[in-house]
C-alpha atoms as a PDB file:
ATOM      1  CA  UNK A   1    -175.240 268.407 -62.029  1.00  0.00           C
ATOM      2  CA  UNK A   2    -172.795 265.267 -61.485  1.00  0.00           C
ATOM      3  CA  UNK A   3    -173.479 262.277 -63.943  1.00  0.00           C
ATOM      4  CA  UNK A   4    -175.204 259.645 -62.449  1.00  0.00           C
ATOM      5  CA  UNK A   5    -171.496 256.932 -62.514  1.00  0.00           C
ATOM      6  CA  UNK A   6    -170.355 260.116 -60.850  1.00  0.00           C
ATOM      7  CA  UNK A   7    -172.761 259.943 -57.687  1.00  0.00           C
ATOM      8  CA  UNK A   8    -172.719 256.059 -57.836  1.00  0.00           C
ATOM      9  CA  UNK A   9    -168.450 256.542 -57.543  1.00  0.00           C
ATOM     10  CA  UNK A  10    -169.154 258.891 -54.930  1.00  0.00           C
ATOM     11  CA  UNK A  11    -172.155 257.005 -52.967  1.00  0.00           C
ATOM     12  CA  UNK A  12    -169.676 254.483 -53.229  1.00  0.00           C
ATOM     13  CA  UNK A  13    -166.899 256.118 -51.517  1.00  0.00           C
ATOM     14  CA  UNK A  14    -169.045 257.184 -48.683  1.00  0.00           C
ATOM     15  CA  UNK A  15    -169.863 253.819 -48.427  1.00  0.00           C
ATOM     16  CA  UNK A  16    -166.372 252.541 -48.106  1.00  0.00           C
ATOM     17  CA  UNK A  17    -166.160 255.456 -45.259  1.00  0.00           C
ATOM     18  CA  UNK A  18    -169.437 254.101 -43.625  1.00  0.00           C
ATOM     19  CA  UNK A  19    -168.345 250.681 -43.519  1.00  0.00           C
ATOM     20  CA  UNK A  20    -165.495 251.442 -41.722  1.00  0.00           C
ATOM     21  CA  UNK A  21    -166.927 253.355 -39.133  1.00  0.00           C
ATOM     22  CA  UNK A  22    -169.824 250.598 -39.320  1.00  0.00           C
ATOM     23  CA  UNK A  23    -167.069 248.342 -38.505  1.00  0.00           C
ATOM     24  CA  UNK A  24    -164.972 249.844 -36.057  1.00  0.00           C
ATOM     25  CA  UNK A  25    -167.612 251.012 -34.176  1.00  0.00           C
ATOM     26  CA  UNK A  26    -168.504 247.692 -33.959  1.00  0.00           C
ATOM     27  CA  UNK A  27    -165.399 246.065 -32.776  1.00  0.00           C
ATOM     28  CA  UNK A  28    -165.327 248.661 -30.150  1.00  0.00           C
ATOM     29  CA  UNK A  29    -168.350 247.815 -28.802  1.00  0.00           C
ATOM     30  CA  UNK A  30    -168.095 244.182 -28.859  1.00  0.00           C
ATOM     31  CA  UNK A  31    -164.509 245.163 -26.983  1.00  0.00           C
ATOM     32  CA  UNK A  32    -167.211 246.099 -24.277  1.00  0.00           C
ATOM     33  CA  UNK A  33    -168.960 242.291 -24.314  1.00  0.00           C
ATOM     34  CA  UNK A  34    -172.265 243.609 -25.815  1.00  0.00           C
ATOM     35  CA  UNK A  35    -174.123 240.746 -27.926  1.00  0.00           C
ATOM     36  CA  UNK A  36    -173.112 241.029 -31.729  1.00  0.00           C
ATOM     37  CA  UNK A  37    -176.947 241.974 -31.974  1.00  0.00           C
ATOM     38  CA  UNK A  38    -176.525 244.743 -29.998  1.00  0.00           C
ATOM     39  CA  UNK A  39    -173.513 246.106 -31.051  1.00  0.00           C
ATOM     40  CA  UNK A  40    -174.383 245.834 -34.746  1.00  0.00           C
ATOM     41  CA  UNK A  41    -177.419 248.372 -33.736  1.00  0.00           C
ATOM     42  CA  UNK A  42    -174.831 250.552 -32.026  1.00  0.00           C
ATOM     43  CA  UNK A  43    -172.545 250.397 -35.233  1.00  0.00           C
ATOM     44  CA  UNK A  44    -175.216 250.795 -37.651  1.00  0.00           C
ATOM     45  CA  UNK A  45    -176.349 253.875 -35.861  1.00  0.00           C
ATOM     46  CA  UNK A  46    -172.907 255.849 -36.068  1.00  0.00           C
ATOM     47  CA  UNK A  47    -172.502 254.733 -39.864  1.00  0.00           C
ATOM     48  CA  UNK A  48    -175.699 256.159 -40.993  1.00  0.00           C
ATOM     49  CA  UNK A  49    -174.945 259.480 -38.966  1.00  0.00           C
ATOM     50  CA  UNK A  50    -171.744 259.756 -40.719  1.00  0.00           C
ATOM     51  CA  UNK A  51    -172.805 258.538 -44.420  1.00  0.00           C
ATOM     52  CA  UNK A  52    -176.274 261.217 -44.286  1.00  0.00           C
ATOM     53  CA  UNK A  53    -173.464 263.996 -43.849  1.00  0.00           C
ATOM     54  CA  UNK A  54    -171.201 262.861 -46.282  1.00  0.00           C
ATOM     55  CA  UNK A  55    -174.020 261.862 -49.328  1.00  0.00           C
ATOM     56  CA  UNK A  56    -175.187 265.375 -48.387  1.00  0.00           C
ATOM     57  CA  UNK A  57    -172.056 267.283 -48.630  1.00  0.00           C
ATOM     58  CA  UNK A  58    -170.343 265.236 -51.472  1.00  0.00           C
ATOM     59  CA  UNK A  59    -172.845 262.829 -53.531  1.00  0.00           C
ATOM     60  CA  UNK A  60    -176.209 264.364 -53.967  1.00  0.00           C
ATOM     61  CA  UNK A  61    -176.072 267.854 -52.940  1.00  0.00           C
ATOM     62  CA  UNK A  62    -178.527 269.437 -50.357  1.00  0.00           C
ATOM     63  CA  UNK A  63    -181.968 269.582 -51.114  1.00  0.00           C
ATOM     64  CA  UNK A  64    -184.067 272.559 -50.910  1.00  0.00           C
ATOM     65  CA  UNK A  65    -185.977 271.108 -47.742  1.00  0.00           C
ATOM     66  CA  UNK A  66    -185.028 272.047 -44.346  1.00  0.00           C
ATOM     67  CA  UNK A  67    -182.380 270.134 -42.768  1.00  0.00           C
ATOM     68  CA  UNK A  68    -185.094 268.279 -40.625  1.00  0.00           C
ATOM     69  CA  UNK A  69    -187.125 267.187 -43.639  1.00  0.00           C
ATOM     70  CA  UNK A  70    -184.146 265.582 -45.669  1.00  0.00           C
ATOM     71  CA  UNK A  71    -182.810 264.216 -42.558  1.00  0.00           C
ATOM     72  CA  UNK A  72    -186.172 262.407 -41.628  1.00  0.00           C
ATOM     73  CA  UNK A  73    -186.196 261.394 -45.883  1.00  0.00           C
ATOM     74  CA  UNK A  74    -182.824 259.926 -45.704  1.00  0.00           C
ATOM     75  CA  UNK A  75    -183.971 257.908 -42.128  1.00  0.00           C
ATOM     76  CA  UNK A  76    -186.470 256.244 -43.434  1.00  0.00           C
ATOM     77  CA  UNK A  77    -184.543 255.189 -46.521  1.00  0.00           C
ATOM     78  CA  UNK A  78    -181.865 253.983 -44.171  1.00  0.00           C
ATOM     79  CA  UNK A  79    -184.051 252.047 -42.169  1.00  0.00           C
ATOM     80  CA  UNK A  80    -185.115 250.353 -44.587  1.00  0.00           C
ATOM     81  CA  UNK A  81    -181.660 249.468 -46.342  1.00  0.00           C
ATOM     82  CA  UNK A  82    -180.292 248.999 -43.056  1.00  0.00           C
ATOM     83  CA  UNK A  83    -183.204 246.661 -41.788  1.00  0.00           C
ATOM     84  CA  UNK A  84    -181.628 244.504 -44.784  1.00  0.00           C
ATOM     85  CA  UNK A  85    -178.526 245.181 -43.811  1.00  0.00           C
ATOM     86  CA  UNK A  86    -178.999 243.637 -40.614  1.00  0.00           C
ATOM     87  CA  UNK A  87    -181.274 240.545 -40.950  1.00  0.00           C
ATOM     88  CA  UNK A  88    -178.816 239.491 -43.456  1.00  0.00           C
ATOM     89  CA  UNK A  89    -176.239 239.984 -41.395  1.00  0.00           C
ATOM     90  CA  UNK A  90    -177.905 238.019 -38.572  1.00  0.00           C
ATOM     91  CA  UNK A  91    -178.569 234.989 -41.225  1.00  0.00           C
ATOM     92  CA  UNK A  92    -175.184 235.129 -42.280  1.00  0.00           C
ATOM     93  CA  UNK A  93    -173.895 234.521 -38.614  1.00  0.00           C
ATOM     94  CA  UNK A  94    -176.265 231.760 -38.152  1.00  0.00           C
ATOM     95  CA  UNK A  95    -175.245 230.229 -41.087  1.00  0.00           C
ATOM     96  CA  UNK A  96    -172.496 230.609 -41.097  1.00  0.00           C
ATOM     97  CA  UNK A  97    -170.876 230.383 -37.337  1.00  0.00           C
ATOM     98  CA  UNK A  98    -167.239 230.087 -37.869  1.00  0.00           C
ATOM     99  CA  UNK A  99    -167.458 233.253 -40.808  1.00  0.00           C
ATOM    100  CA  UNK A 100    -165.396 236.181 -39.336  1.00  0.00           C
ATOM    101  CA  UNK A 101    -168.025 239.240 -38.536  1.00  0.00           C
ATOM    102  CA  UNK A 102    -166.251 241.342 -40.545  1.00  0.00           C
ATOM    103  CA  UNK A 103    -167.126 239.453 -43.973  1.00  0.00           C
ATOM    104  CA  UNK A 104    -170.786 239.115 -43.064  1.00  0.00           C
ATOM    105  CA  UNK A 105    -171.052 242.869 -42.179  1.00  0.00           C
ATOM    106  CA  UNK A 106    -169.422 243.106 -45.675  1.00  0.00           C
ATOM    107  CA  UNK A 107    -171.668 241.150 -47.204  1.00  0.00           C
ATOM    108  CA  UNK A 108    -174.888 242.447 -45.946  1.00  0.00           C
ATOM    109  CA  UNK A 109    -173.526 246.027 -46.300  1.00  0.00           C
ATOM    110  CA  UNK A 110    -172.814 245.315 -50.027  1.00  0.00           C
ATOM    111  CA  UNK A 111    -176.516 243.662 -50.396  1.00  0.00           C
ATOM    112  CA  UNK A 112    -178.033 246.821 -48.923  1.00  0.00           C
ATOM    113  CA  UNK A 113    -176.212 249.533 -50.774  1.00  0.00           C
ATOM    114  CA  UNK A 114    -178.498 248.835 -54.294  1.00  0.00           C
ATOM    115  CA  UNK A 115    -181.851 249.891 -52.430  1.00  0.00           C
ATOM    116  CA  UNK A 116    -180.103 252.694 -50.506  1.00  0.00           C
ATOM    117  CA  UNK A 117    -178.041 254.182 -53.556  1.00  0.00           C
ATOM    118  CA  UNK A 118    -181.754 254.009 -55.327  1.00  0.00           C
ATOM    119  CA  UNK A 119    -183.895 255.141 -52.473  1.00  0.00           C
ATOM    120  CA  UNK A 120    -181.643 258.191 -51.677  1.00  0.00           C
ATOM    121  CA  UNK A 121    -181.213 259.301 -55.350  1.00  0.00           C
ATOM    122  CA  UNK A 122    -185.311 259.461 -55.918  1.00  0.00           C
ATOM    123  CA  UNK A 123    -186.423 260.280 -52.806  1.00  0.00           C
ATOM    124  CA  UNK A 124    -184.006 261.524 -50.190  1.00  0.00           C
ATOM    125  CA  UNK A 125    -182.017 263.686 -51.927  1.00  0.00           C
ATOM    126  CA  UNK A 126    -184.818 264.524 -54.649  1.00  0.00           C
ATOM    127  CA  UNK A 127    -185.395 267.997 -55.933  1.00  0.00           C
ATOM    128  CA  UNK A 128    -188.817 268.577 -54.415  1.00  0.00           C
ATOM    129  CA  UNK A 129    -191.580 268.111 -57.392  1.00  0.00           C
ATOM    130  CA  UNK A 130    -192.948 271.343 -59.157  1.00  0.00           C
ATOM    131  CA  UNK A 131    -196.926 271.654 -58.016  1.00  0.00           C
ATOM    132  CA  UNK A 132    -198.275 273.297 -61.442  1.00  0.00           C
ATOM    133  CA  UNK A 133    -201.446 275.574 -61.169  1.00  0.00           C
ATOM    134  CA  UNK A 134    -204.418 274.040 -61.849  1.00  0.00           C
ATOM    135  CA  UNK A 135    -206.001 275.281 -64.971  1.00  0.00           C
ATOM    136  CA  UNK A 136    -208.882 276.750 -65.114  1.00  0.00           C
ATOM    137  CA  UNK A 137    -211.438 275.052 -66.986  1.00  0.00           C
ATOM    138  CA  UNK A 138    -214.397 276.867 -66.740  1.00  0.00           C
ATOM    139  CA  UNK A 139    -212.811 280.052 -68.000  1.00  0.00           C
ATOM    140  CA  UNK A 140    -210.503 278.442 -70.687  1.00  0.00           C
ATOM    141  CA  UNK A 141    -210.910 279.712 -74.068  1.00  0.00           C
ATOM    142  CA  UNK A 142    -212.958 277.557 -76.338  1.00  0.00           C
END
């Protein structure tokens, strides 16, 4: 099992990867003259696609939940990181009008990654928890 600075180098890398196609994606679609709301969406969409295959295949390992199941884990985790992700982002281009789009996507991407690295480690990609059999107190020994 990989230390835990191990998956947090690794998360981190995927990260990197995510923020590019975050960002390119992006660019491409605001090539296109959709709102930057809009097109973050768009971007944010392809990014989380990509980083859910790569934190599966080279960060935390598959789980032993169907496909499905971890995919619909890691979602929700997303969302929520990503929600972040993108009301900061918004803020940060009110805020700040004249900031290039790149930096705030940077900087919201960098705020997010905390919750998501934590979220994904203990739930996501969690081993699925060990029911134990009940005892049986009525016909314990005394």
């Amino acid at each position: 099992m990989p230390s835990i600075l191990g998956k947090i180098a690794r998360f981190l890398a995927v990260g990197s990867i995510g923020f590019t196609v975050d960002a390119a994606i992006y660019h491409l679609v605001r090539a296109v003259e959709l709102e930057p709301e809009t097109a973050r969406l768009v971007s944010l969409a392809f990014a989380t696609a990509a980083t859910w295959w790569l934190n599966r295949r080279f960060t935390f390992g598959a789980t032993e939940r169907r496909v499905a199941e971890e995919g619909l884990r890691y979602l929700t985790v997303t969302c929520v990181a990503q929600g972040v992700n993108y009301f900061v982002f918004l803020a940060i281009i009110d805020l700040l009008p004249t900031l290039p789009h790149i930096a705030a996507i940077g900087c919201s991407a960098a705020l997010a990654a905390a919750f998501s690295f934590t979220g994904h480690l203990f739930f996501s990609f969690a081993p699925r928890a060990k029911v134990s059999p009940k005892k049986d107190i009525f016909n314990a020994a005394i």
